[in-house]
N, C-alpha and C. Protein backbone atom coordinates (compact mmCIF):
# COMPACT_ATOMS: atom_id res chain seq x y z
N UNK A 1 98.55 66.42 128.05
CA UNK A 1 97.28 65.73 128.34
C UNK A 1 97.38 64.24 128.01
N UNK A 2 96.76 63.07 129.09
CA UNK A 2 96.85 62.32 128.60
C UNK A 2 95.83 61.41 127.05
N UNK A 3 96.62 60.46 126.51
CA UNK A 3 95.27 59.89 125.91
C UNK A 3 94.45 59.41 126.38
N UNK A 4 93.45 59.37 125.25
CA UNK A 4 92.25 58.09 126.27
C UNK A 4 92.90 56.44 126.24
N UNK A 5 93.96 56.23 125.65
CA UNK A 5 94.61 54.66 126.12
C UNK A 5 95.35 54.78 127.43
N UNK A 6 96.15 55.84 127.61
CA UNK A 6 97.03 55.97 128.71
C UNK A 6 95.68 56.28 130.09
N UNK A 7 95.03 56.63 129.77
CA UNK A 7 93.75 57.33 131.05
C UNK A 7 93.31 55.77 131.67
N UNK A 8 92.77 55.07 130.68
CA UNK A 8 92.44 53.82 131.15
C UNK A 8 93.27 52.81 131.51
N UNK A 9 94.46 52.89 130.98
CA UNK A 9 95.63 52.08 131.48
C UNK A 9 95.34 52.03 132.88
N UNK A 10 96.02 53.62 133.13
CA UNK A 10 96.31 53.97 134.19
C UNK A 10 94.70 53.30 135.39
N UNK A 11 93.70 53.99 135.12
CA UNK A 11 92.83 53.29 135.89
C UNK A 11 93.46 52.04 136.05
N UNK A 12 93.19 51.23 135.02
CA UNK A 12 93.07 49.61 135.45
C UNK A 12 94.29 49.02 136.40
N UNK A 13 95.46 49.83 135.92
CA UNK A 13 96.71 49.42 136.70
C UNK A 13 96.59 50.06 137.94
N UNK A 14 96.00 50.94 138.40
CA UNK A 14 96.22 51.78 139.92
C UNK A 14 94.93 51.27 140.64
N UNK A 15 93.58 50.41 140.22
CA UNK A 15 92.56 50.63 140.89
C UNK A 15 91.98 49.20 140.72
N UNK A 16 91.34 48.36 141.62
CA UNK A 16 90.85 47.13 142.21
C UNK A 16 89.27 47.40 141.18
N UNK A 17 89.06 46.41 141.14
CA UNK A 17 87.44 46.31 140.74
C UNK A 17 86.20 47.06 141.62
N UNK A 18 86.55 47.54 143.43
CA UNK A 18 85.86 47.86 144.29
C UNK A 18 86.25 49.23 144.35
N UNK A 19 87.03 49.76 142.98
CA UNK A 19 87.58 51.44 143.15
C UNK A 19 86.96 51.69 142.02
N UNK A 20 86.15 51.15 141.19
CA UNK A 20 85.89 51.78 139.86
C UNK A 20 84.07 51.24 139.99
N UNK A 21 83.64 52.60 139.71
CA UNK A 21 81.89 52.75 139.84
C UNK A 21 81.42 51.37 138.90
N UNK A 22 81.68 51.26 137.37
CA UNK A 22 81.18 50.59 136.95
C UNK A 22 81.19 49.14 137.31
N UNK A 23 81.70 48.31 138.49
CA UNK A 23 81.65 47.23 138.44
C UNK A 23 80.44 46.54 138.76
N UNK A 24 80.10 45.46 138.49
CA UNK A 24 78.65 44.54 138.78
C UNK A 24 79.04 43.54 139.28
N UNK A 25 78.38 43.02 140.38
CA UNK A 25 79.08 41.79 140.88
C UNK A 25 78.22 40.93 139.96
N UNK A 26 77.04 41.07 139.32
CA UNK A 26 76.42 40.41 138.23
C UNK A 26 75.28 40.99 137.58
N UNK A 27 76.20 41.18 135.56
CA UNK A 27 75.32 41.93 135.07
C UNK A 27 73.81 41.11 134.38
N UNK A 28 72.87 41.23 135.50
CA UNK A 28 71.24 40.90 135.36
C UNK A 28 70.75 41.17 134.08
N UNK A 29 70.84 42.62 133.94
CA UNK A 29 69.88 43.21 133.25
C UNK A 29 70.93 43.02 131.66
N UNK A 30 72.03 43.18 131.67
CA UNK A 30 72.71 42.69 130.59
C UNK A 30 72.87 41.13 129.80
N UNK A 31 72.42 40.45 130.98
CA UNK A 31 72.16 38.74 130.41
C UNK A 31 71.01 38.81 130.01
N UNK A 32 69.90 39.41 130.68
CA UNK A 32 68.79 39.01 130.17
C UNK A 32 68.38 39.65 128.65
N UNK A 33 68.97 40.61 128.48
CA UNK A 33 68.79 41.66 127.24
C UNK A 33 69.19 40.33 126.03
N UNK A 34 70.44 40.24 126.44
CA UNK A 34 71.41 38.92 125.42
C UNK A 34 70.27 37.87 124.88
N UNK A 35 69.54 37.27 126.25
CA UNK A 35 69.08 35.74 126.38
C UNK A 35 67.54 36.19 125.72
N UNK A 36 66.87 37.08 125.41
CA UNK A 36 65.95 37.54 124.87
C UNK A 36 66.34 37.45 123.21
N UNK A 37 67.24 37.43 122.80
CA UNK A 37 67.86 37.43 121.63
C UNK A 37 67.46 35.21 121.27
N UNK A 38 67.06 34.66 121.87
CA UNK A 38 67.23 33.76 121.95
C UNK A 38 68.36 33.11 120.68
N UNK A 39 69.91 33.47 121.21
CA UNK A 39 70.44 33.15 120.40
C UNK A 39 71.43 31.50 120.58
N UNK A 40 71.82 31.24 119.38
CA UNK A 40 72.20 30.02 119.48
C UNK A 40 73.59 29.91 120.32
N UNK A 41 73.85 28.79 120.29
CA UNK A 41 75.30 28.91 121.40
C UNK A 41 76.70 29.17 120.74
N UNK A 42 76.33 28.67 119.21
CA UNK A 42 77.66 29.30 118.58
C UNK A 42 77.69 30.95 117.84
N UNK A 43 76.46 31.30 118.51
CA UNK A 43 76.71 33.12 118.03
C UNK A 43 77.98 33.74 118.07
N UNK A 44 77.82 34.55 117.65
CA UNK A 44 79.28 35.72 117.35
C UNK A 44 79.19 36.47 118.23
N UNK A 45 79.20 36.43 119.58
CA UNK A 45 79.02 37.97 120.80
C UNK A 45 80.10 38.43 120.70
N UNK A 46 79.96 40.00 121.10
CA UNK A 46 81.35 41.03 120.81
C UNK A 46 80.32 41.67 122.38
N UNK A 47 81.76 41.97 122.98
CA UNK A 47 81.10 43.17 124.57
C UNK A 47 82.18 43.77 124.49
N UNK A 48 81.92 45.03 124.40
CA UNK A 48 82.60 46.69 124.15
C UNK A 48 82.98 47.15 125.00
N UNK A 49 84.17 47.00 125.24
CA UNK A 49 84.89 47.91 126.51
C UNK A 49 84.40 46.88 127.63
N UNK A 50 84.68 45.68 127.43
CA UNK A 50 84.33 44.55 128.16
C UNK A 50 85.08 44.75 129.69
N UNK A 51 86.77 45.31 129.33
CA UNK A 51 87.58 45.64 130.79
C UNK A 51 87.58 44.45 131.32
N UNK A 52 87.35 44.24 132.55
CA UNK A 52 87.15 42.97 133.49
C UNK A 52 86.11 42.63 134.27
N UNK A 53 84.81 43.19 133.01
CA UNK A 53 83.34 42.42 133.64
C UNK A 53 83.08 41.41 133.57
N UNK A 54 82.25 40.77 134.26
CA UNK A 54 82.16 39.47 134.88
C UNK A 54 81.41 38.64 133.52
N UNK A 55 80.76 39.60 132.79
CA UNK A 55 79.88 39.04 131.48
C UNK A 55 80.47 38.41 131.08
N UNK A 56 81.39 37.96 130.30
CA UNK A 56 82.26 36.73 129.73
C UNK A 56 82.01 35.56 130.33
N UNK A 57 82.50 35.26 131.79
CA UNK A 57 82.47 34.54 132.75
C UNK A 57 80.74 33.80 132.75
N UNK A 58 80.06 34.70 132.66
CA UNK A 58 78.28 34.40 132.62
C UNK A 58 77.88 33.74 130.98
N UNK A 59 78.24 34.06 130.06
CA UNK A 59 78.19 33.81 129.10
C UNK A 59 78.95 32.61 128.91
N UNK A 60 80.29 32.15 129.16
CA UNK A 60 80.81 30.01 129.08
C UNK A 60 80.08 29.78 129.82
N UNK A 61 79.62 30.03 131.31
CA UNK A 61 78.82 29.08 131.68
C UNK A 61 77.80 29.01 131.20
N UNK A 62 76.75 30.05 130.35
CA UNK A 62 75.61 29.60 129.33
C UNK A 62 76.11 28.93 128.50
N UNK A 63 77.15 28.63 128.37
CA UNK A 63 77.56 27.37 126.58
C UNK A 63 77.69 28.48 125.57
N UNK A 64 78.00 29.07 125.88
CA UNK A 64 78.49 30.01 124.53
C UNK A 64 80.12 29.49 124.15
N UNK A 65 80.13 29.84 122.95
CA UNK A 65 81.76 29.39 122.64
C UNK A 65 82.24 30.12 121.19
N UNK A 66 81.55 31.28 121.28
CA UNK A 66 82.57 32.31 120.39
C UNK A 66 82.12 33.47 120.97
N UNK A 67 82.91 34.16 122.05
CA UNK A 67 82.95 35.25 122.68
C UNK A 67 84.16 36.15 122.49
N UNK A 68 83.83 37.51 122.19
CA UNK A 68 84.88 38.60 122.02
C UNK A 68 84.81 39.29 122.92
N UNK A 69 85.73 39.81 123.82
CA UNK A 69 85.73 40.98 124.42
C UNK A 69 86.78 42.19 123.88
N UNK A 70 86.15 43.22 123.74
CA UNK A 70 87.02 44.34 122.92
C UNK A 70 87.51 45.39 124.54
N UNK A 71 88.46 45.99 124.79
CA UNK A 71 88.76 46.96 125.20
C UNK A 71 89.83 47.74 125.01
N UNK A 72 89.94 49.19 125.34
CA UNK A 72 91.14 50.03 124.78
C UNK A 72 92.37 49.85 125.64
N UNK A 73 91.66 49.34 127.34
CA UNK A 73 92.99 48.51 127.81
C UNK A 73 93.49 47.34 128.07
N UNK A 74 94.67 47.30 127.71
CA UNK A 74 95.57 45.85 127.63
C UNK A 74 95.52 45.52 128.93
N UNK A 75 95.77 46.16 130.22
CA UNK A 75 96.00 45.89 131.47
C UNK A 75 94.13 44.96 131.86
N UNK A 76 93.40 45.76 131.36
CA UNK A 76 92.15 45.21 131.67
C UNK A 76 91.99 43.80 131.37
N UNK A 77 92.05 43.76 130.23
CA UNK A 77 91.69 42.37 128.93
C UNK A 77 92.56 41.62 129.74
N UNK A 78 94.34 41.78 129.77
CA UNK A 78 95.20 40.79 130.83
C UNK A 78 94.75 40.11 132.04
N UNK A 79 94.20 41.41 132.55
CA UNK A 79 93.51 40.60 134.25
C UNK A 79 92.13 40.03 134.14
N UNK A 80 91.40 40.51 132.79
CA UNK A 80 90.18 39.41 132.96
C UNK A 80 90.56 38.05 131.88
N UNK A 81 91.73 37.97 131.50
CA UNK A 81 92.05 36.39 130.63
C UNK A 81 92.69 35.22 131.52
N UNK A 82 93.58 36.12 132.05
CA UNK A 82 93.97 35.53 133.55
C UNK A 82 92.90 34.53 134.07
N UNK A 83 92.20 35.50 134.45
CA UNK A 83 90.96 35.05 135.39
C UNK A 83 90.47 33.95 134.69
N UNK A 84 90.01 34.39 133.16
CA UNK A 84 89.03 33.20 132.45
C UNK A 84 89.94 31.83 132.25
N UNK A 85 91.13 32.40 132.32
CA UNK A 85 91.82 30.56 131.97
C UNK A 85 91.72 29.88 133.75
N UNK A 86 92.18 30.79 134.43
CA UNK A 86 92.24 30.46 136.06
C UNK A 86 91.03 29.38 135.87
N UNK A 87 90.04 30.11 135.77
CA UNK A 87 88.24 29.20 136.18
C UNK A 87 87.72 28.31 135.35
N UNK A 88 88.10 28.54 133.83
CA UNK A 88 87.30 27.78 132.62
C UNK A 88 88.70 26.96 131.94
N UNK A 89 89.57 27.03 132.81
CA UNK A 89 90.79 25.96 131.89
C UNK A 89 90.24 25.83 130.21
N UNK A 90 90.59 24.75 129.57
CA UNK A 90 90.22 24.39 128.06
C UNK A 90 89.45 26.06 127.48
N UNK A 91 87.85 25.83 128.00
CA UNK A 91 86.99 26.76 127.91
C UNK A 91 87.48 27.94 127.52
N UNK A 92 88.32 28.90 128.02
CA UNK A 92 89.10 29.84 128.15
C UNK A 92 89.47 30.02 126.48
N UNK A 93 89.77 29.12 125.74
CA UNK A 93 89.65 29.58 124.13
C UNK A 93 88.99 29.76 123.32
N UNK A 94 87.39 29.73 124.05
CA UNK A 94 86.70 30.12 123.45
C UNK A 94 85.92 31.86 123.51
N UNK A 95 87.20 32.55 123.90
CA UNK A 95 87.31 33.87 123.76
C UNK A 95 87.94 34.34 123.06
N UNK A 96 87.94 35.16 122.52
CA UNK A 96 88.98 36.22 121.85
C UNK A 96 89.05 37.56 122.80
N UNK A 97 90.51 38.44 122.58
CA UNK A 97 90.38 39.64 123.55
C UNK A 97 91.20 40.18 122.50
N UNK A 98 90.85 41.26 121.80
CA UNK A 98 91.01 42.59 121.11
C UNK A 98 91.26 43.43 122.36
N UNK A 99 92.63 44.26 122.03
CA UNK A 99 92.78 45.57 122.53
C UNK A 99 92.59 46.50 121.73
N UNK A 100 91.74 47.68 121.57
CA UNK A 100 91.40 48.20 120.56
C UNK A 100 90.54 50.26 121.16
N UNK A 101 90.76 51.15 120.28
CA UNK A 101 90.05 51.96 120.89
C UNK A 101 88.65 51.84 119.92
N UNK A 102 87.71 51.89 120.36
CA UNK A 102 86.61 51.43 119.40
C UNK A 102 86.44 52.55 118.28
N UNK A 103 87.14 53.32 118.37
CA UNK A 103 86.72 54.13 117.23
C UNK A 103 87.86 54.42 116.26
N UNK A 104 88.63 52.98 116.56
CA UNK A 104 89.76 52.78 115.52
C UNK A 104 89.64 51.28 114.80
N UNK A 105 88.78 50.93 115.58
CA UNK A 105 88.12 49.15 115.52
C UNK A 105 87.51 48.93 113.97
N UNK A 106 88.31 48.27 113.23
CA UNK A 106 88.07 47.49 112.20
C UNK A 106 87.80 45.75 111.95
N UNK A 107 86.42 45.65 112.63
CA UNK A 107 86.29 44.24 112.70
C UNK A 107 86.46 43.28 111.55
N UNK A 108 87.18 42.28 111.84
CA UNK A 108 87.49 40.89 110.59
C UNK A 108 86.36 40.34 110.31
N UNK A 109 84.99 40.23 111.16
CA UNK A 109 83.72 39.41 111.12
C UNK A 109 82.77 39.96 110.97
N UNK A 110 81.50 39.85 111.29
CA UNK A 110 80.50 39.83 111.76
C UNK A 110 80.04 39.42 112.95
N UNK A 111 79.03 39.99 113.78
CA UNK A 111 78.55 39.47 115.24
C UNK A 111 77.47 39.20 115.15
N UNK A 112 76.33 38.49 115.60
CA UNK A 112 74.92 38.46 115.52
C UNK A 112 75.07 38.89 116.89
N UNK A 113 75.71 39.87 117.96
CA UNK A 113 74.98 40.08 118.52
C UNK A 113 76.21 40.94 119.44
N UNK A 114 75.95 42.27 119.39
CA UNK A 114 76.95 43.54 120.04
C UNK A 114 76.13 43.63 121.28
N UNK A 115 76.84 43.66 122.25
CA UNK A 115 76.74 44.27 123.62
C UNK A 115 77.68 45.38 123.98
N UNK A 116 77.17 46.44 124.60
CA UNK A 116 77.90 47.64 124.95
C UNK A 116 77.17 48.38 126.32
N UNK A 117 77.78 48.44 127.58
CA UNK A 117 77.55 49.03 128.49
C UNK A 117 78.16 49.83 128.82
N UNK A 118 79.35 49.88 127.93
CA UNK A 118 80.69 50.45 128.61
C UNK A 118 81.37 51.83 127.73
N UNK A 119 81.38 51.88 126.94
CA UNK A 119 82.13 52.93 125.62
C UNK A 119 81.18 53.90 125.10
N UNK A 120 80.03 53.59 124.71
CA UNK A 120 78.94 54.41 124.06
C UNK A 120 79.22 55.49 124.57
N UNK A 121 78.64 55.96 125.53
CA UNK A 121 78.29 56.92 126.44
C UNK A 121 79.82 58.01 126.26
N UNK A 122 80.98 57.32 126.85
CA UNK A 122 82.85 58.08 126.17
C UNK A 122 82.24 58.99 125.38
N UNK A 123 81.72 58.35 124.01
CA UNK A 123 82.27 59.07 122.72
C UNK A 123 81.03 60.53 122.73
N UNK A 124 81.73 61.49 123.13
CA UNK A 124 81.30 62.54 123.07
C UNK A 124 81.39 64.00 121.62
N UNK A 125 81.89 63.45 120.62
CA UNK A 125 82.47 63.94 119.32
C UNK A 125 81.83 63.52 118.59
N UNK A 126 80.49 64.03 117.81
CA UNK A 126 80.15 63.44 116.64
C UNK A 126 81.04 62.70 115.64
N UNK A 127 81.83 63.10 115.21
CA UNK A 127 82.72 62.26 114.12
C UNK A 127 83.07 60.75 114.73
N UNK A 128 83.27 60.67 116.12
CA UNK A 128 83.65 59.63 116.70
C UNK A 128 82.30 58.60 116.84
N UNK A 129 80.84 59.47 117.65
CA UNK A 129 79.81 58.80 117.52
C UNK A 129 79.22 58.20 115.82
N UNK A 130 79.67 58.49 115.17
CA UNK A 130 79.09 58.85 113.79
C UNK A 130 80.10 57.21 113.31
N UNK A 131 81.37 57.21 113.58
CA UNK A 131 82.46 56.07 113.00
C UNK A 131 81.62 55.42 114.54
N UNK A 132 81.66 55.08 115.31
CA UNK A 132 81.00 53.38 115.68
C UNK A 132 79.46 53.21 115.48
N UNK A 133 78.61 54.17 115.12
CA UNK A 133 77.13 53.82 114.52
C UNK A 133 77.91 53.36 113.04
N UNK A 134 78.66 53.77 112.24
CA UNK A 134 78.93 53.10 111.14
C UNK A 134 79.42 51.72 111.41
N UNK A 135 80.50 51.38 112.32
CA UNK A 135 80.63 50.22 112.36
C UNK A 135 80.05 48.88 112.66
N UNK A 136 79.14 49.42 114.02
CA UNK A 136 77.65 48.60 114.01
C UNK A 136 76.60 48.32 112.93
N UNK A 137 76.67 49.47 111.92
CA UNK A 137 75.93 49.16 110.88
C UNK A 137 76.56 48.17 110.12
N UNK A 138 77.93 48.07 109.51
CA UNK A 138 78.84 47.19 108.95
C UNK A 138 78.60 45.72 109.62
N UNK A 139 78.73 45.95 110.67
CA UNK A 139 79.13 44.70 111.51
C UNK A 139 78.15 43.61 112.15
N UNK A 140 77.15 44.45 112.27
CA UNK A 140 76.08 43.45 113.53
C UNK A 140 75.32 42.68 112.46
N UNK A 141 75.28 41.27 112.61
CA UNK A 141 74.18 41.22 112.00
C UNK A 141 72.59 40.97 112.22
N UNK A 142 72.44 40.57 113.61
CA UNK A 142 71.40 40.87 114.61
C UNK A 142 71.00 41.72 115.25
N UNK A 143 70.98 41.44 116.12
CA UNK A 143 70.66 42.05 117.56
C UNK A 143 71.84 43.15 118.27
N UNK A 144 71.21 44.07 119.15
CA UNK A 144 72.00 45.28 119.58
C UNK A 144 71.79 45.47 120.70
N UNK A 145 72.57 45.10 122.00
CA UNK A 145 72.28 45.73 123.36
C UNK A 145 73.41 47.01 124.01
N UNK A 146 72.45 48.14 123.72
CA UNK A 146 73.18 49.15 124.30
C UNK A 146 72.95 49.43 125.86
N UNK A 147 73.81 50.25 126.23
CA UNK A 147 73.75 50.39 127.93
C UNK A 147 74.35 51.65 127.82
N UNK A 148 73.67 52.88 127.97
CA UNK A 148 74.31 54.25 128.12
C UNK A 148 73.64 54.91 129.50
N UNK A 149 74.80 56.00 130.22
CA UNK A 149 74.07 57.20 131.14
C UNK A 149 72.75 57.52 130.73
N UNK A 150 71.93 57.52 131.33
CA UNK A 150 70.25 58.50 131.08
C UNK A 150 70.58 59.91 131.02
N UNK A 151 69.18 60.29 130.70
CA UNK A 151 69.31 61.82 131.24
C UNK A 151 69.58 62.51 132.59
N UNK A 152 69.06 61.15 133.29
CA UNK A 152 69.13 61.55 135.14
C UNK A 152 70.11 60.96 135.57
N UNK A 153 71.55 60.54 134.60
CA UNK A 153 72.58 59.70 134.98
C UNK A 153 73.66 60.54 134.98
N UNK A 154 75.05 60.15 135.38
CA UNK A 154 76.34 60.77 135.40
C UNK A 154 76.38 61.81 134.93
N UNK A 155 76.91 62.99 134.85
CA UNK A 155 77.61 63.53 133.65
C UNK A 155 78.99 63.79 133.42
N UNK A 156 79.34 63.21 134.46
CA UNK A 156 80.71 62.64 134.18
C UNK A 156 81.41 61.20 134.77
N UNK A 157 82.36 60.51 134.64
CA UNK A 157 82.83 59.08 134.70
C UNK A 157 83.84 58.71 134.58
N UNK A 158 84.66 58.25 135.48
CA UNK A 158 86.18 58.29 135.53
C UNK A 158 87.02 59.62 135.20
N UNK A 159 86.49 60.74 135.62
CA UNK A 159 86.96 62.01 135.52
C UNK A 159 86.61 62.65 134.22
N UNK A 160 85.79 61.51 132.82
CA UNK A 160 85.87 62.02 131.79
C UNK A 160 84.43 62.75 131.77
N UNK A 161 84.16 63.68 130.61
CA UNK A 161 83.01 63.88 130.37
C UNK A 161 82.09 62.89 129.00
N UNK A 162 80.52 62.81 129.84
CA UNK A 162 79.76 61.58 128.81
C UNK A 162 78.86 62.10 128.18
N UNK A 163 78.27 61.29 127.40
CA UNK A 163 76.95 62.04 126.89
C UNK A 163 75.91 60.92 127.39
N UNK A 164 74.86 61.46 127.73
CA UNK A 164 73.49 61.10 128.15
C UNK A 164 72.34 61.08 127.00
N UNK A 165 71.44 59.76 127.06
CA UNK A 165 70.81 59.45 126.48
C UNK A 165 69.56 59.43 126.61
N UNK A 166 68.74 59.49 126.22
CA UNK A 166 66.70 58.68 126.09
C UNK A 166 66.36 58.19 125.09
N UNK A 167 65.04 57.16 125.37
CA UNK A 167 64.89 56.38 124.82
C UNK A 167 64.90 56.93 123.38
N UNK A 168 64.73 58.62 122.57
CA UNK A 168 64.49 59.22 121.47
C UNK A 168 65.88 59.65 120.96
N UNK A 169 66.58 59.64 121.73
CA UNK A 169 67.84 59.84 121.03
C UNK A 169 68.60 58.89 121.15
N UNK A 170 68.60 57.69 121.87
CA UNK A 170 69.29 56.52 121.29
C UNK A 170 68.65 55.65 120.48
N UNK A 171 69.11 55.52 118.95
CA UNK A 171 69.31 55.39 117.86
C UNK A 171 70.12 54.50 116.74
N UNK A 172 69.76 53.35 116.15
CA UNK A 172 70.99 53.77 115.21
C UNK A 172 70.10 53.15 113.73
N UNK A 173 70.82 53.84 112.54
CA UNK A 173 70.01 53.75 111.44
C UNK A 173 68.75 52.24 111.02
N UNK A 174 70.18 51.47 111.11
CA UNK A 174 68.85 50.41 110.03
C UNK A 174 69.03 49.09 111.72
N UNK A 175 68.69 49.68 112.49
CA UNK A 175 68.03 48.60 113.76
C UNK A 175 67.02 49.15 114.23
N UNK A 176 65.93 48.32 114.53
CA UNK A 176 64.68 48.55 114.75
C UNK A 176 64.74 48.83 116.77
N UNK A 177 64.19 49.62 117.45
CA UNK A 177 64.35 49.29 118.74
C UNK A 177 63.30 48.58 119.47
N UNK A 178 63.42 47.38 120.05
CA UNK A 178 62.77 46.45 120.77
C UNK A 178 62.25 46.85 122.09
N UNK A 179 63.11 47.58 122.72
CA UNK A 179 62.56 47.35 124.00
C UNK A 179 63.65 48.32 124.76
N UNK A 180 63.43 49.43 125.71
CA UNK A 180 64.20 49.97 126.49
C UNK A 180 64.09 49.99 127.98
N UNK A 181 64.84 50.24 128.71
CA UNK A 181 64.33 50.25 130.35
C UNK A 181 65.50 51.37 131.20
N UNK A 182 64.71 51.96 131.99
CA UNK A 182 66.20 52.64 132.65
C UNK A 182 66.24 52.09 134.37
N UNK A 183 67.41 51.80 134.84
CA UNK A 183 67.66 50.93 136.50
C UNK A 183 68.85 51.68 137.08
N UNK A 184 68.61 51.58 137.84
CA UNK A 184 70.17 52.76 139.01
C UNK A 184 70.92 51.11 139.26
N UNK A 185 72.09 51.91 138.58
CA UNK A 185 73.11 51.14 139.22
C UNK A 185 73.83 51.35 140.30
N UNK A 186 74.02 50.36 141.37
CA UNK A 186 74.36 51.32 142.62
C UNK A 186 75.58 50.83 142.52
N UNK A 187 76.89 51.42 142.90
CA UNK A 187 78.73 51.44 142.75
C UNK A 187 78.92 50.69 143.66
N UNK A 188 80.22 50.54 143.68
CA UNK A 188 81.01 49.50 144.64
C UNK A 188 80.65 50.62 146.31
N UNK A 189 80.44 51.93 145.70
CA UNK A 189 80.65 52.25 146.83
C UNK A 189 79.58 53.02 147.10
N UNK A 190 78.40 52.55 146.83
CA UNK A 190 76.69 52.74 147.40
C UNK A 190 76.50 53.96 146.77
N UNK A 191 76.72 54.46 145.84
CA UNK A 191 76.24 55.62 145.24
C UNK A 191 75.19 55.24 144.15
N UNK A 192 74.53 55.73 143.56
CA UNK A 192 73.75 55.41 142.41
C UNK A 192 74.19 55.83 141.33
N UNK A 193 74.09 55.07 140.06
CA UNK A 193 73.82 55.78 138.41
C UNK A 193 72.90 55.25 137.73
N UNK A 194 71.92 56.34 136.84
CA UNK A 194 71.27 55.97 136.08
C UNK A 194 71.37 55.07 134.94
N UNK A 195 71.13 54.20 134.15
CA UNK A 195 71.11 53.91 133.28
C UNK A 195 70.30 54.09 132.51
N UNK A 196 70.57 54.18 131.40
CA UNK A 196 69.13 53.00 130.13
C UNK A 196 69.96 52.35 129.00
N UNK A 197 68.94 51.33 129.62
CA UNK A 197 69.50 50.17 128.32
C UNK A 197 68.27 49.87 127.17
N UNK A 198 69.25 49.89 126.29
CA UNK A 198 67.65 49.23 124.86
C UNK A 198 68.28 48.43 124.34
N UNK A 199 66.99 47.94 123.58
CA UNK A 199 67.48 46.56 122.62
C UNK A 199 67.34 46.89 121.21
N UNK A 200 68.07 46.15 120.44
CA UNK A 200 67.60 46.55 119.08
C UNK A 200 67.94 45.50 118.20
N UNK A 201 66.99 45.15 117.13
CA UNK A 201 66.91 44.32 115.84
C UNK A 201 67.61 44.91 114.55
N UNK A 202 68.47 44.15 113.99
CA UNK A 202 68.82 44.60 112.89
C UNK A 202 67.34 44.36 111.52
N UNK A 203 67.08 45.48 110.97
CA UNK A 203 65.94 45.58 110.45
C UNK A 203 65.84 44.62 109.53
């Protein structure tokens, strides 16, 4: 069986941005979640299983200039650094790219401000969900934008199986929740998925 590093490798190396459901040609509802945070331009953003979404790219051109993107593949993080030096020359160092599986992720910092559209939803193993609600607790020191399957979303995703959320069971201890919404995301290739995304305050 493979791992979950070799599974995503493999995606990223065999498949275009227009072969994989999750792509956005621009994430809306994920900037605006961020920009509600009204945070300053030298914040700490971390985006989870970032891969080669365009969010980075949206974020230098807001003037941000300490951006992390975390993902479990190297092939991903490669083709979206590429890209960011290609377009933002200089700019381009004001990223960091962690290869990492998040539920081995031992952050050096603090973030005022975690974004995740991408990984949540994976971790289907309490012990695993249980170690990144701990690490968000450790780590964030603001603000929290999650992005998981709904109840009326996927139940499965890149061949894997996910877990599905509502607004009552997404959760995490000491963040307050602000604000939730659920929107169909429609795929590269006109299909729909549910989402919901919430916001959350560190209490």
């Amino acid at each position: 069986m493979k791992s979950k590093k070799q599974h995503w490798e493999n995606v990223y190396q065999t498949k275009t941005p227009q072969e994989v459901s999750w792509t956005q040609a621009k994430p809306q509802t994920s900037l605006d979640f961020i920009s509600s945070f009204k945070l300053e331009k030298n914040a700490k953003i971390i985006d989870i299983g970032g891969g080669e979404s365009h969010l980075v790219d949206l974020l230098l051109e807001d003037g941000f200039t300490d951006i992390t993107v975390l993902d479990i593949s190297a092939t991903a993080l490669e083709k979206a650094k590429k890209r960011i030096e290609e377009k933002f020359g200089e700019k381009a160092k004001f990223v960091t790219w962690i290869v990492s599986d998040i539920t081995e992720f031992e952050p050096k910092i603090s973030y005022e401000l975690w974004h995740d559209r991408a990984t949540f939803h994976f971790l289907t193993d309490d012990k695993d969900i249980n170690k990144y609600k701990n690490t968000v607790e450790k780590y964030v020191a603001k603000g929290l934008v999650m992005a998981t399957f709904s109840k009326e979303g996927a139940k499965k995703c890149s061949g894997l199986e996910v877990s599905q959320y509502d607004e009552n069971s997404l959760s995490f201890d000491s963040f307050d929740k602000i604000k939730c919404l659920q929107e169909d995301h429609t795929t590269p290739f006109n299909t729909k998925q549910n989402f919901l995304f919430c916001s959350f305050q560190k209490s």
